[in-house]
Protein backbone atom coordinates (compact mmCIF):
# COMPACT_ATOMS: atom_id res chain seq x y z
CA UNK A 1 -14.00 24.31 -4.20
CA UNK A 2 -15.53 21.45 -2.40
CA UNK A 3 -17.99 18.71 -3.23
CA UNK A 4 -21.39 18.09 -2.07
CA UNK A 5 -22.82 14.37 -1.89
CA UNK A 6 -26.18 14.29 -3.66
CA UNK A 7 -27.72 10.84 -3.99
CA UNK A 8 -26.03 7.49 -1.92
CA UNK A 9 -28.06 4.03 -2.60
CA UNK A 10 -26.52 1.34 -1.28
CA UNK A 11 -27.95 -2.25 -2.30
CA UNK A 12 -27.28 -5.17 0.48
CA UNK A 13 -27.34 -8.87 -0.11
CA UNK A 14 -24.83 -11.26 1.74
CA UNK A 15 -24.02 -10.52 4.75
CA UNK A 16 -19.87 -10.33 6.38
CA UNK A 17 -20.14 -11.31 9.34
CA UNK A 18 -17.53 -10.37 11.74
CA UNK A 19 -14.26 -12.18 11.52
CA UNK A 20 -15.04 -12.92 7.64
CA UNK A 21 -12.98 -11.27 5.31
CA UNK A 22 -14.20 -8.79 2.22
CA UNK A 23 -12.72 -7.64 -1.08
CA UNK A 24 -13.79 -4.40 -1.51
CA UNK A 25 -13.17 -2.32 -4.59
CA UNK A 26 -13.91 1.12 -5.78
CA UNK A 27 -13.46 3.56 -8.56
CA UNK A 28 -14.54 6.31 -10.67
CA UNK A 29 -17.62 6.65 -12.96
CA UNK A 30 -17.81 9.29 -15.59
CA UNK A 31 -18.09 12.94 -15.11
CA UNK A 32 -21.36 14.89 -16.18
CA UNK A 33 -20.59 18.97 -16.26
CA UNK A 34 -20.24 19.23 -12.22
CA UNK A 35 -21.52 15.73 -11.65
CA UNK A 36 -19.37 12.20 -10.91
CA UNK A 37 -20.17 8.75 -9.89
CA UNK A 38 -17.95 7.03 -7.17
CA UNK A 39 -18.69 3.46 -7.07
CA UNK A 40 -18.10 0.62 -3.96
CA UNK A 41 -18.39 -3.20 -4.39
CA UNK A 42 -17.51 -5.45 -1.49
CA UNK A 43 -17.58 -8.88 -1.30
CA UNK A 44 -16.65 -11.92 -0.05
CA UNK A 45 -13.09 -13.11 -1.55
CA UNK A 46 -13.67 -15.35 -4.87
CA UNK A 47 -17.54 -14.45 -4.13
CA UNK A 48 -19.40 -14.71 -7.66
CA UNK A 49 -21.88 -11.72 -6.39
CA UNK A 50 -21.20 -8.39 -4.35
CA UNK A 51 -22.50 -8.47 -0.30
CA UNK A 52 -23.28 -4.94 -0.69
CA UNK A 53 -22.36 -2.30 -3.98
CA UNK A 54 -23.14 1.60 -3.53
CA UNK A 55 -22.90 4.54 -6.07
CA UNK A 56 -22.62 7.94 -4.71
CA UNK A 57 -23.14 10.93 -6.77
CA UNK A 58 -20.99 14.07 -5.95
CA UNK A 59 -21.29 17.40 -7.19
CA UNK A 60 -18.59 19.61 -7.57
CA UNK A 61 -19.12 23.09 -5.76
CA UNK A 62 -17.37 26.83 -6.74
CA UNK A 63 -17.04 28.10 -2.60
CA UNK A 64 -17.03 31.73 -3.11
CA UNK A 65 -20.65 31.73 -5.45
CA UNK A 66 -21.89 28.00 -4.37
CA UNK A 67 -22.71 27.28 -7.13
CA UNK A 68 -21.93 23.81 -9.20
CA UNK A 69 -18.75 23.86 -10.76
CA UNK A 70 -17.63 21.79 -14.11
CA UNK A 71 -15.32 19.31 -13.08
CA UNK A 72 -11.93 20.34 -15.47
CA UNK A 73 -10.26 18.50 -17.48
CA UNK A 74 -6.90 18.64 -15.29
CA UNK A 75 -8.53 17.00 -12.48
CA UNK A 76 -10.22 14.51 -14.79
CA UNK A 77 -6.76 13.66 -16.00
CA UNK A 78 -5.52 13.53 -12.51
CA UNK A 79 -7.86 10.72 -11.38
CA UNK A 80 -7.61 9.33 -15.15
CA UNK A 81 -11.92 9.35 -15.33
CA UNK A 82 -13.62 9.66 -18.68
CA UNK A 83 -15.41 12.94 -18.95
């Protein structure tokens, strides 16, 4: 099994500049069949708005046929995402 990264957006709008500090936090969206969201916000600490926030959609792959793979419930539980 591996996964294969299908879409990546990234949205920028304050700069860190270097030497500046970030907060930067990221999680877990919901699993669709093969499908899952992983989300990144970073900003500036005690910033009100993110300097830049990205959602990347992964796809879970079966190696031996290549073809998408439902993500299970065990590894659902393991990274404790809805699904």
């Amino acid at each position: 099994m591996y996964k294969r990264q299908l879409k990546h957006p990234i949205e920028y709008r304050d700069p860190i500049l270097p030497g500046e500090s970030a907060d930067i936090r990221t999680w877990l969206g919901t699993a669709r069949g093969p499908r899952f969201d992983r989300h990144v916000d970073i900003r500036k600490p005690g910033a009100k708005r993110f300097s830049a926030q990205a959602t990347t959609q992964w796809c879970r792959i079966d190696r031996a046929s290549g073809r998408p793979l439902r993500i299970g419930r065990d590894v659902l539980d393991l990274f404790g995402v809805p699904g």
